[in-house]
C-alpha atoms as a PDB file:
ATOM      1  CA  UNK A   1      49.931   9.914 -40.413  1.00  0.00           C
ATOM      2  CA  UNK A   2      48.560   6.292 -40.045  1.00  0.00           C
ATOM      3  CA  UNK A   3      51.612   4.967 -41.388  1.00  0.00           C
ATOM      4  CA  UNK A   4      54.241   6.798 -39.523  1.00  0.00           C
ATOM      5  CA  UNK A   5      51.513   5.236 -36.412  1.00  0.00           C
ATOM      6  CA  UNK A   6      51.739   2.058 -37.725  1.00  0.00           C
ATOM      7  CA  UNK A   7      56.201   2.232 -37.853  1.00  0.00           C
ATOM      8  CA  UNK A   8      55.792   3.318 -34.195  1.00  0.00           C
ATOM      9  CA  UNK A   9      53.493   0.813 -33.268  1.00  0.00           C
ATOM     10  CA  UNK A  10      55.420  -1.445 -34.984  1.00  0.00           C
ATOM     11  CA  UNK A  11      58.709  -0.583 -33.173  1.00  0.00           C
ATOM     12  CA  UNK A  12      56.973  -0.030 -29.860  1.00  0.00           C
ATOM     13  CA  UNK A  13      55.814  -3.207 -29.628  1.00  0.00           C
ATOM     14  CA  UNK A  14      58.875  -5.055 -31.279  1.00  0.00           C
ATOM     15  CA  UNK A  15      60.766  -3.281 -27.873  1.00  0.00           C
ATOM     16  CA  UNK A  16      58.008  -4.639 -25.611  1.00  0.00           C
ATOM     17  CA  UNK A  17      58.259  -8.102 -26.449  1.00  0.00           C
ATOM     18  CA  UNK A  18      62.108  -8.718 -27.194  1.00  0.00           C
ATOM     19  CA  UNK A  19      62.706  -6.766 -23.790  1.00  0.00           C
ATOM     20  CA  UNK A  20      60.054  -9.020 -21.831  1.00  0.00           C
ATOM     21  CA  UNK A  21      60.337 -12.111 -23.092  1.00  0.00           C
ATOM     22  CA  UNK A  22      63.972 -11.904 -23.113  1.00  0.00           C
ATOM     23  CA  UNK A  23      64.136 -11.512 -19.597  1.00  0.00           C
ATOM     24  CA  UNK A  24      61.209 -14.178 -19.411  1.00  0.00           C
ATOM     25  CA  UNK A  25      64.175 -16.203 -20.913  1.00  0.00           C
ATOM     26  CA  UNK A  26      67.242 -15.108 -19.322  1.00  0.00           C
ATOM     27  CA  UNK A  27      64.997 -15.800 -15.543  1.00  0.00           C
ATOM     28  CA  UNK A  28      64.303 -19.242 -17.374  1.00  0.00           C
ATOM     29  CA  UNK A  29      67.151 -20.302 -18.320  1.00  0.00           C
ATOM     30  CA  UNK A  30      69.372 -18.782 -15.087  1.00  0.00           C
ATOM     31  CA  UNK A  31      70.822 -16.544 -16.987  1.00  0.00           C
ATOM     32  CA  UNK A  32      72.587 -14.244 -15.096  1.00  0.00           C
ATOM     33  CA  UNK A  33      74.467 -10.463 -15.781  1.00  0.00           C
ATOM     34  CA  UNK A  34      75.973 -10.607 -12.388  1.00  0.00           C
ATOM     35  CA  UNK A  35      74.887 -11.881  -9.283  1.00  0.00           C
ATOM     36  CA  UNK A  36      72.073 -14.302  -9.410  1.00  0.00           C
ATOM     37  CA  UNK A  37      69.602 -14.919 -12.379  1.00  0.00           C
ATOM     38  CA  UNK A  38      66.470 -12.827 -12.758  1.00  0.00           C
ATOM     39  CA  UNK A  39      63.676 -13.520 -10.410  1.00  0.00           C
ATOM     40  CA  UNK A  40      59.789 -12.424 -11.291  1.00  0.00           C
ATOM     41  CA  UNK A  41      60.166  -9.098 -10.625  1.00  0.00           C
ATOM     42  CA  UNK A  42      62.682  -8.424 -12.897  1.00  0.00           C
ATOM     43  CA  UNK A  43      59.870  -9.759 -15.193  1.00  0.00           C
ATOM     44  CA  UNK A  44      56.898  -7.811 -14.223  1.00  0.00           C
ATOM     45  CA  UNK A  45      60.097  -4.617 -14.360  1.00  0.00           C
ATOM     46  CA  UNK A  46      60.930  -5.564 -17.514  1.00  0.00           C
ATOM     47  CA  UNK A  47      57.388  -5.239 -19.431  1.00  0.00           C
ATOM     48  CA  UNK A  48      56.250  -2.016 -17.309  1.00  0.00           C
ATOM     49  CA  UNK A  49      59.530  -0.020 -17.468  1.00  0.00           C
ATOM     50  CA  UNK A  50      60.085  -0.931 -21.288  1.00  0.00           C
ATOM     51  CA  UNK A  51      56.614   0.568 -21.416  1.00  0.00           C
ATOM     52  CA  UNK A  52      57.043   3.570 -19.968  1.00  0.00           C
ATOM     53  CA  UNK A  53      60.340   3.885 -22.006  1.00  0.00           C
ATOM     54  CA  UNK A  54      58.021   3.541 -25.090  1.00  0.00           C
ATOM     55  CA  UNK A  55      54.918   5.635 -24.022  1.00  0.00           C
ATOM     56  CA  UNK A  56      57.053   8.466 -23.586  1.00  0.00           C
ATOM     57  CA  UNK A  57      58.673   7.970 -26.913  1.00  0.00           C
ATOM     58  CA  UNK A  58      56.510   7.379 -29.676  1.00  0.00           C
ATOM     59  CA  UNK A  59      52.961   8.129 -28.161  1.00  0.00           C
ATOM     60  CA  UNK A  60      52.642  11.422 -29.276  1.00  0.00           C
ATOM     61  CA  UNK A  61      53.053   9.621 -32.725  1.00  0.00           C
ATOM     62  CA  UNK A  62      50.871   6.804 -32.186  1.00  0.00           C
ATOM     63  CA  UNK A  63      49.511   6.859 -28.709  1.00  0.00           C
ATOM     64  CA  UNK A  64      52.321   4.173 -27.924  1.00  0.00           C
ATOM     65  CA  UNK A  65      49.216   1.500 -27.559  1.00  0.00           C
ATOM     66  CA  UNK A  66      51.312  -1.594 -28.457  1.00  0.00           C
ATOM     67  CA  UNK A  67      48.921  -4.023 -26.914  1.00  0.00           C
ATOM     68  CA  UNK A  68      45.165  -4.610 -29.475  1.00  0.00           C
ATOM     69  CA  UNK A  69      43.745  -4.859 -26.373  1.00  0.00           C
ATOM     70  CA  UNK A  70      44.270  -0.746 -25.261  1.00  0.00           C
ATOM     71  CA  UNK A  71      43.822  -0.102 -28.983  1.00  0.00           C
ATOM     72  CA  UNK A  72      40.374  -1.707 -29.195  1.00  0.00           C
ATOM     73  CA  UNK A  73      39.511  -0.716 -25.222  1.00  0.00           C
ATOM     74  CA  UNK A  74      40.006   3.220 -26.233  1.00  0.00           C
ATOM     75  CA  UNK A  75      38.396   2.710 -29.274  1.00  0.00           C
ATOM     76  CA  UNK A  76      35.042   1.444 -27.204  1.00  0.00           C
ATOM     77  CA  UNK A  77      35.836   4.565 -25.039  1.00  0.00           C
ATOM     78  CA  UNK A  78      35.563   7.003 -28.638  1.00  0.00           C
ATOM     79  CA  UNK A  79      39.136   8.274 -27.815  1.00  0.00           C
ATOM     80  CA  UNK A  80      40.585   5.945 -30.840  1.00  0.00           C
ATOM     81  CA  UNK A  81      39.260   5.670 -34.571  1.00  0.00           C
ATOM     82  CA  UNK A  82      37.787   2.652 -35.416  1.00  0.00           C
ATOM     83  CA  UNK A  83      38.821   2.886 -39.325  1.00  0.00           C
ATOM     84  CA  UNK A  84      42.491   2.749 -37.904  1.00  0.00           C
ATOM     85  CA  UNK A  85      41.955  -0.554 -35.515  1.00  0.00           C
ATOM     86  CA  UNK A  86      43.241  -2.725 -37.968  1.00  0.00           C
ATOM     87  CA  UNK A  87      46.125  -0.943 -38.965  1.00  0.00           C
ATOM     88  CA  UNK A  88      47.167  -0.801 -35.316  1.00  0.00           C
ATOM     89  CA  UNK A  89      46.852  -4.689 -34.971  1.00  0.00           C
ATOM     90  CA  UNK A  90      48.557  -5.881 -37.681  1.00  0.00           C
ATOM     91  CA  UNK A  91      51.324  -3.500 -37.196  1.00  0.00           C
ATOM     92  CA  UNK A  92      51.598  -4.290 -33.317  1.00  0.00           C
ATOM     93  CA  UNK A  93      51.760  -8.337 -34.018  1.00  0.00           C
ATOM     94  CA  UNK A  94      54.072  -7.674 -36.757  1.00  0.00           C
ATOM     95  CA  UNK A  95      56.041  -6.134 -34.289  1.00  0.00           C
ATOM     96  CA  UNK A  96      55.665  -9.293 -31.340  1.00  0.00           C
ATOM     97  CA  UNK A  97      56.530 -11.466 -34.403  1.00  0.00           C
ATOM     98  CA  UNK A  98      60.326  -9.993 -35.414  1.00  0.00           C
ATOM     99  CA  UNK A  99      61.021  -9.680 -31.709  1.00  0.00           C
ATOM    100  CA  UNK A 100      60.775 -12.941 -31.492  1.00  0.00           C
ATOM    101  CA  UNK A 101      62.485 -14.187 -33.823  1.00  0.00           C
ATOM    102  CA  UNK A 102      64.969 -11.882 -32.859  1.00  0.00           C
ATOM    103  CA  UNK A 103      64.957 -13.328 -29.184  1.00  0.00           C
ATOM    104  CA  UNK A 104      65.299 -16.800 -30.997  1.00  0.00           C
ATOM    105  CA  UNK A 105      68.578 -15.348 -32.659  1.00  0.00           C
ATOM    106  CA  UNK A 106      70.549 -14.088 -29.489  1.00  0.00           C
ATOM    107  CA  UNK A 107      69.292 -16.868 -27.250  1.00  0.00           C
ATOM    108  CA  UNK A 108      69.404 -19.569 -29.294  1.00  0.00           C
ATOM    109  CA  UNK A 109      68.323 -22.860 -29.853  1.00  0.00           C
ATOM    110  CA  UNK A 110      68.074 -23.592 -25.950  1.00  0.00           C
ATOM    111  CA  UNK A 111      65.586 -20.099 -25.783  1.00  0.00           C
ATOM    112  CA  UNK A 112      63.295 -22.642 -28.394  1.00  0.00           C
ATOM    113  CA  UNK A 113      63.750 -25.891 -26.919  1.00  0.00           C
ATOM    114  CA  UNK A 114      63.220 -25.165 -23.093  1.00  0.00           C
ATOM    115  CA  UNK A 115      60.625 -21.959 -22.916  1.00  0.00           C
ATOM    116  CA  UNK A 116      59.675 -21.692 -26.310  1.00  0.00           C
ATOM    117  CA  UNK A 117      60.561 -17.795 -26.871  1.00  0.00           C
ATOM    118  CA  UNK A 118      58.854 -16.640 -23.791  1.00  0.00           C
ATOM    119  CA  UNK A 119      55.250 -17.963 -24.424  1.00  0.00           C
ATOM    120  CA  UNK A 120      52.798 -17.651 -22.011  1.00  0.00           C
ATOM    121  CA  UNK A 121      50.906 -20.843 -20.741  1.00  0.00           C
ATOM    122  CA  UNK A 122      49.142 -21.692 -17.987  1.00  0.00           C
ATOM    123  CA  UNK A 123      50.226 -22.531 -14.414  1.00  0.00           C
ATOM    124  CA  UNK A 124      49.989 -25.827 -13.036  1.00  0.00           C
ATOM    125  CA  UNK A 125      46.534 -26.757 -12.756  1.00  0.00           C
ATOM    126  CA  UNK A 126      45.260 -23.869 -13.739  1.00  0.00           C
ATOM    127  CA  UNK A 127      41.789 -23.831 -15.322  1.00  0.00           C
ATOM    128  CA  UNK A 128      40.882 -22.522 -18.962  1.00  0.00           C
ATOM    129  CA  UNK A 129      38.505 -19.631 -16.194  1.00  0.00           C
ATOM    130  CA  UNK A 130      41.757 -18.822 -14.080  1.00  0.00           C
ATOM    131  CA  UNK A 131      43.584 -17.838 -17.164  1.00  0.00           C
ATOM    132  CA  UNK A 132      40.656 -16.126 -19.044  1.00  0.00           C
ATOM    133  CA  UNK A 133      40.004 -14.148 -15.939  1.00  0.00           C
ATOM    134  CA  UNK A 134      43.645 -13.780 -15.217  1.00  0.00           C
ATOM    135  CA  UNK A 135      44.530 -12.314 -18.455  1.00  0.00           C
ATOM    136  CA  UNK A 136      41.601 -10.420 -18.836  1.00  0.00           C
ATOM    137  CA  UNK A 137      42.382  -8.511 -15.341  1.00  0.00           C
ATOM    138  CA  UNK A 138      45.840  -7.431 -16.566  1.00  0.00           C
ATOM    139  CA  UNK A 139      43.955  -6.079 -19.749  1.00  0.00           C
ATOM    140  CA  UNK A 140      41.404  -4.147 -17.631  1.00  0.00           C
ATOM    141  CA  UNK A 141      43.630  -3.024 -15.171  1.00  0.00           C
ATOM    142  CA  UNK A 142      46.290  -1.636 -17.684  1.00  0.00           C
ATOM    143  CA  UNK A 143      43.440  -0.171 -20.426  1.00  0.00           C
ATOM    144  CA  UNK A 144      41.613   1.968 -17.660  1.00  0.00           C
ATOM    145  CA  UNK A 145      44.850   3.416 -16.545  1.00  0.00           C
ATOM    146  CA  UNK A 146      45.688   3.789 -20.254  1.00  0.00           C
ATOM    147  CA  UNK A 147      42.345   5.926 -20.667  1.00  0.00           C
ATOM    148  CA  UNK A 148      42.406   7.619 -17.382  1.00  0.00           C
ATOM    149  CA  UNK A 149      45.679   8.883 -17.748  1.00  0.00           C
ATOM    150  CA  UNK A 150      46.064  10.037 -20.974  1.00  0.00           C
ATOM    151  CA  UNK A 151      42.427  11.704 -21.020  1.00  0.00           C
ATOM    152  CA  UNK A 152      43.214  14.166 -18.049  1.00  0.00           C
ATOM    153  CA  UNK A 153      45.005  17.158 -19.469  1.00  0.00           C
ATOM    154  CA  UNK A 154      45.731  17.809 -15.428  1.00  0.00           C
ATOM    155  CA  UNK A 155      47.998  14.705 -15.856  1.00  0.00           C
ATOM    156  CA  UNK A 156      51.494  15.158 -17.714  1.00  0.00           C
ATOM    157  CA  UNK A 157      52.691  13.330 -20.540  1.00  0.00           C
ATOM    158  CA  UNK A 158      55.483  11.992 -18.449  1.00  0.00           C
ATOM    159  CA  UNK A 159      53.424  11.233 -15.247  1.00  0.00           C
ATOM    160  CA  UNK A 160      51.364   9.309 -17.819  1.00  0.00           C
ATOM    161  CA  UNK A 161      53.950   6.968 -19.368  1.00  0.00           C
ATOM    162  CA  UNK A 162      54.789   6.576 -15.798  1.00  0.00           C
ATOM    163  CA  UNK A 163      51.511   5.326 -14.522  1.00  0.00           C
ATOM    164  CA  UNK A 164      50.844   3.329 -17.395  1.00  0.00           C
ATOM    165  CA  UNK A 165      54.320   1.421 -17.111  1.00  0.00           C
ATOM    166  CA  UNK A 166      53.377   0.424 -13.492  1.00  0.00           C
ATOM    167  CA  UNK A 167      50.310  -0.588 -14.197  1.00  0.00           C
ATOM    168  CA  UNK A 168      51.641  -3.091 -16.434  1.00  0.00           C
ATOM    169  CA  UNK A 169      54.059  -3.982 -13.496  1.00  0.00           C
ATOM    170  CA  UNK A 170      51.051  -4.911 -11.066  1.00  0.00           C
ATOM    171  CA  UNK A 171      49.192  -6.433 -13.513  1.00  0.00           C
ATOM    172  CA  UNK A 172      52.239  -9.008 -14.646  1.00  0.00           C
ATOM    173  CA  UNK A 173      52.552  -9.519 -11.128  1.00  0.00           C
ATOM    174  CA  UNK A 174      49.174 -10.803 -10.690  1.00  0.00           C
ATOM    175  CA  UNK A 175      48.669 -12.662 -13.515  1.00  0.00           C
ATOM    176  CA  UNK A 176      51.795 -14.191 -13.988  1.00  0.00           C
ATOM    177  CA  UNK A 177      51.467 -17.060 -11.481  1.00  0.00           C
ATOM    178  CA  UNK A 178      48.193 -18.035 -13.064  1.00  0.00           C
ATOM    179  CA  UNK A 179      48.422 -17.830 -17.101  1.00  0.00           C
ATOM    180  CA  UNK A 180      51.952 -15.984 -17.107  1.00  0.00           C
ATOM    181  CA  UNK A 181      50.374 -12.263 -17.011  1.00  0.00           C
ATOM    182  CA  UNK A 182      50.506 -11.453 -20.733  1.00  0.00           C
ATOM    183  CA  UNK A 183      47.127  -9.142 -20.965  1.00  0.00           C
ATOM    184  CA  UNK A 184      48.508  -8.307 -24.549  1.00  0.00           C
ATOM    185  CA  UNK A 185      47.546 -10.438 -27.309  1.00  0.00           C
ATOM    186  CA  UNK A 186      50.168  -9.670 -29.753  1.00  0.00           C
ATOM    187  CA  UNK A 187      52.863 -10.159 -26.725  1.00  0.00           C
ATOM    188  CA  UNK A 188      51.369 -13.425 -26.383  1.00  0.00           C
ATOM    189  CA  UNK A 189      50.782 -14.615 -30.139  1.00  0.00           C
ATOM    190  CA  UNK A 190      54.538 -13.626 -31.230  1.00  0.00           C
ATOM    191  CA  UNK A 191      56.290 -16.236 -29.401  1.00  0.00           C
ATOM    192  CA  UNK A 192      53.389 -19.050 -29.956  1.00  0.00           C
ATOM    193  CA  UNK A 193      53.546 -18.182 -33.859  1.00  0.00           C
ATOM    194  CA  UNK A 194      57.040 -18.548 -33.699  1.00  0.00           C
ATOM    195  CA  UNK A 195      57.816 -21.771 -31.750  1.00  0.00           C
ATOM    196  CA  UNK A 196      54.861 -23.056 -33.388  1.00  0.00           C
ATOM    197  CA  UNK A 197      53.221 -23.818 -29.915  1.00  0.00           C
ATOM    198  CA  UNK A 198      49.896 -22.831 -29.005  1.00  0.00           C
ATOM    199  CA  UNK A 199      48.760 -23.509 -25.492  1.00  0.00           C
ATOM    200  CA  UNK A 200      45.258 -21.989 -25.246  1.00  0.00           C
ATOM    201  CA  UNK A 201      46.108 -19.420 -27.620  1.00  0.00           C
ATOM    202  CA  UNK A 202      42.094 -18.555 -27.853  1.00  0.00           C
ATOM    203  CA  UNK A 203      42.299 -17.935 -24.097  1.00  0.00           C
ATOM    204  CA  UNK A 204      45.053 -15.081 -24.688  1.00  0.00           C
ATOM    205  CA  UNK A 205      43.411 -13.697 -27.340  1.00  0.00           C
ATOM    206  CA  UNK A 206      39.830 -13.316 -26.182  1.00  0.00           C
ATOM    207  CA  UNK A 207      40.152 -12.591 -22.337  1.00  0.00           C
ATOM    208  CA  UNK A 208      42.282  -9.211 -22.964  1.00  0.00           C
ATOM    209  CA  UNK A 209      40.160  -7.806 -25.777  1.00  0.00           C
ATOM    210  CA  UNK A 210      37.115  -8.314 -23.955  1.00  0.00           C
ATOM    211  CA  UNK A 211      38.069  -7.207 -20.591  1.00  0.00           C
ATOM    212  CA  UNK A 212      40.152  -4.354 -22.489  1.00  0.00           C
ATOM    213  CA  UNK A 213      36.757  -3.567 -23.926  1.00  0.00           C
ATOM    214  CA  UNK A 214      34.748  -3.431 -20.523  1.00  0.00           C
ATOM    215  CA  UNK A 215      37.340  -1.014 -19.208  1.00  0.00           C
ATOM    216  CA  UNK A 216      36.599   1.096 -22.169  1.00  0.00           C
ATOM    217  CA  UNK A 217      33.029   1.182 -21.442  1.00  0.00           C
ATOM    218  CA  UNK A 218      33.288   1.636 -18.243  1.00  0.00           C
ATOM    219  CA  UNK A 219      35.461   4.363 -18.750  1.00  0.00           C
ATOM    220  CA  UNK A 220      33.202   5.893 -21.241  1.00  0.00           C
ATOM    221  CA  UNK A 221      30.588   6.222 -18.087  1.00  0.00           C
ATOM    222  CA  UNK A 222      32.738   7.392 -15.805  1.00  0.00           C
ATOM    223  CA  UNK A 223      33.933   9.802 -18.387  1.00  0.00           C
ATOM    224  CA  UNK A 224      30.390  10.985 -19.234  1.00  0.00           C
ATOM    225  CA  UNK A 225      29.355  11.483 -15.289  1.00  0.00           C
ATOM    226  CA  UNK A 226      32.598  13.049 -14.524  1.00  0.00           C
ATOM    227  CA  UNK A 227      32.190  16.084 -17.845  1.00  0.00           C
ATOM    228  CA  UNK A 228      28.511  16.281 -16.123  1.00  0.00           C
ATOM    229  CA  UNK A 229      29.814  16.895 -12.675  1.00  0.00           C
ATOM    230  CA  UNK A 230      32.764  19.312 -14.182  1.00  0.00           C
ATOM    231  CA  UNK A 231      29.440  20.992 -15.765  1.00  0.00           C
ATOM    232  CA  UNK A 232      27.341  21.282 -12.993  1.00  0.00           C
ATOM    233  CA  UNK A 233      30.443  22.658 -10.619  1.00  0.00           C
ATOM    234  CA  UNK A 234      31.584  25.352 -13.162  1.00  0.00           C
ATOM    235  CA  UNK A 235      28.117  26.414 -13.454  1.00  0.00           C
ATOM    236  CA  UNK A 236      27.441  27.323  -9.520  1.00  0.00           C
ATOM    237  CA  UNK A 237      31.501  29.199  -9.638  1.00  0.00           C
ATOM    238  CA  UNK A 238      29.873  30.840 -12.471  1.00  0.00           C
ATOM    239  CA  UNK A 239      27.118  33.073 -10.241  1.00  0.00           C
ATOM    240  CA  UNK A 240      26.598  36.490 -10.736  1.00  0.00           C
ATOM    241  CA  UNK A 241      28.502  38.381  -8.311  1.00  0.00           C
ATOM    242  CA  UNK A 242      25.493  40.826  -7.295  1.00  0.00           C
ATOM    243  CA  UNK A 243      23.839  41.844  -4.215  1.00  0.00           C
ATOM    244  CA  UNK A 244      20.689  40.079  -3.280  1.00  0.00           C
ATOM    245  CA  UNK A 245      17.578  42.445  -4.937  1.00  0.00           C
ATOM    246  CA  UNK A 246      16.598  45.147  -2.454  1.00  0.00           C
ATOM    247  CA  UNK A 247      19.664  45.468  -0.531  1.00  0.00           C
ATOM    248  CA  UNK A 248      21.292  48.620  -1.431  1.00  0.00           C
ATOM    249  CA  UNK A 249      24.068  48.200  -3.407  1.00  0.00           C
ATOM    250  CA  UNK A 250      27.550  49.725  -2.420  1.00  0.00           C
ATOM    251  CA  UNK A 251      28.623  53.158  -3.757  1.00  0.00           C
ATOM    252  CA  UNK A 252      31.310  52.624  -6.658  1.00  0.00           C
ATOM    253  CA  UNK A 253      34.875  53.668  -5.511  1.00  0.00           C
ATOM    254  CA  UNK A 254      36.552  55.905  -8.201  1.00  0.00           C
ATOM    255  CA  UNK A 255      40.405  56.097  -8.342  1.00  0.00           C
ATOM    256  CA  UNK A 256      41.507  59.905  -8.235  1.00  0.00           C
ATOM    257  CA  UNK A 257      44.635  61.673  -8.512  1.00  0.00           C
ATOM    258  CA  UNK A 258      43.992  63.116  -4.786  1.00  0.00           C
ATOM    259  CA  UNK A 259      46.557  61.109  -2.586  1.00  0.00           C
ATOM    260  CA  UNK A 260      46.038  61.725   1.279  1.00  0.00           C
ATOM    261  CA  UNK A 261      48.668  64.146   2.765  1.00  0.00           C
ATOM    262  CA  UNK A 262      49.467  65.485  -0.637  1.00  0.00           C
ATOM    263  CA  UNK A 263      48.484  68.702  -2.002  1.00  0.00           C
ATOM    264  CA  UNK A 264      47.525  67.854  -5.844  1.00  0.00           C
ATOM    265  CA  UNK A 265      49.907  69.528  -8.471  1.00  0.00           C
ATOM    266  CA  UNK A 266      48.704  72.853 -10.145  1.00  0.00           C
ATOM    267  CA  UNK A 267      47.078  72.199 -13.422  1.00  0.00           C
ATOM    268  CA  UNK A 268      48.885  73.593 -16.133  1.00  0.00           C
ATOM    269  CA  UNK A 269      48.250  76.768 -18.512  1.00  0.00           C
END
């Protein structure tokens, strides 16, 4: 089972990246379909529909995590083994690693030379705080959905992938004028390994796994004081349904054959 995870990891994230970053590319270069090139939008689009595309796919085989950062924030929450973290992130930047240099093949040199696969830096004059805080936000935001969602047997499988795809969408849209709104570290590592550029790598690493971890903890809480609420609420629909002691209790109505109007039928030899 933790291999057939790892393959679906593996291909999960492989979709995630070569989808994003190559329309982090096409927008980049003005590549266009039809019409004019892609704007940020179709960015943010790109990374949360792929998502949901891949969520509903393989995540009854793996959980469709494809980002360390949910892995190790649901892990924190005790809805993930820790024995099979590992797995899960070598597998997932396996994955960010052949997209890439699969978005190197069908783009080209020009994909290298000019935006270097899709790599996420920083803004303009952004600090090394923006972007920690930045991509640690899209982490949080997207690994409490993550946990929320798929905890909640109320909550579909489909309704999941759904809300876990958009959260991905507002948190690219936040982040991405600041550091570029990766909030994944493999997403961000394939590209850098690739075109061999590393632009406060540290920064995209550490910011998602720790903010990915306070979401889990925090969701571990709210978890924990939600199951005691759920407790205390079933208990009080669980009263006996008795009269109060010393109030006479109501005679017991017995079902006979007698119907009103009707003269009951002879009983038989």
């Amino acid at each position: 089972m933790t291999m057939r995870a790892a393959v679906a990891e593996f291909i999960g994230t492989f979709i995630l990246v070569v989808v994003g970053t190559g329309v982090v590319i096409a927008a980049s270069l003005h590549e266009n379909t039809a019409g004019s090139a892609y704007s940020s939008l179709a960015i943010a689009l790109a990374f949360g529909l792929s998502l949901i595309a891949i969520v509903a796919s393989i995540g009854s085989i793996s959980g469709g995590h494809v980002n360390p950062a949910v892995t190790l924030g649901l892990a924190v929450a005790g809805r993930f083994p820790w024995r099979q973290l590992p797995t899960y992130w070598v597998a997932q930047l396996l994955g960010g690693i052949c997209a890439s240099l699969t978005i190197w093949l069908v783009y080209g040199q020009s994909a290298m030379a000019n935006v270097r696969l899709g790599a996420t830096a920083p803004a303009h004059g952004s600090s090394s705080l923006q972007v920690f805080c930045s991509e640690g936000l899209v982490a949080f935001i997207l690994v409490l959905t993550v946990a929320a969602t798929t905890s909640d047997s109320k909550i579909g499988s489909g309704n999941a992938a759904i809300a876990i795809g958009f959260a991905l969408v507002a948190g690219v849209l936040l982040g991405g004028p600041v550091s570029g709104g990766a909030g994944n570290p493999a997403r961000a590592l394939a590209p850098m390994i690739v075109s061999s550029t590393y632009s406060l790598w540290y920064l995209y690493v550490l910011a998602p796994l720790v903010f990915g971890s306070i979401a889990g903890l925090l969701f571990r809480y709210l978890g924990a004081r939600g199951a005691d609420a759920d407790g205390a609420a079933d208990e009080r629909l669980r009263a006996p349904d008795q009269v109060p002691t010393g109030l006479p209790s109501a005679p017991a109505v017995t079902r006979s054959s007698t119907v009103v109007g009707r003269t009951p039928p002879p009983a038989s030899a």
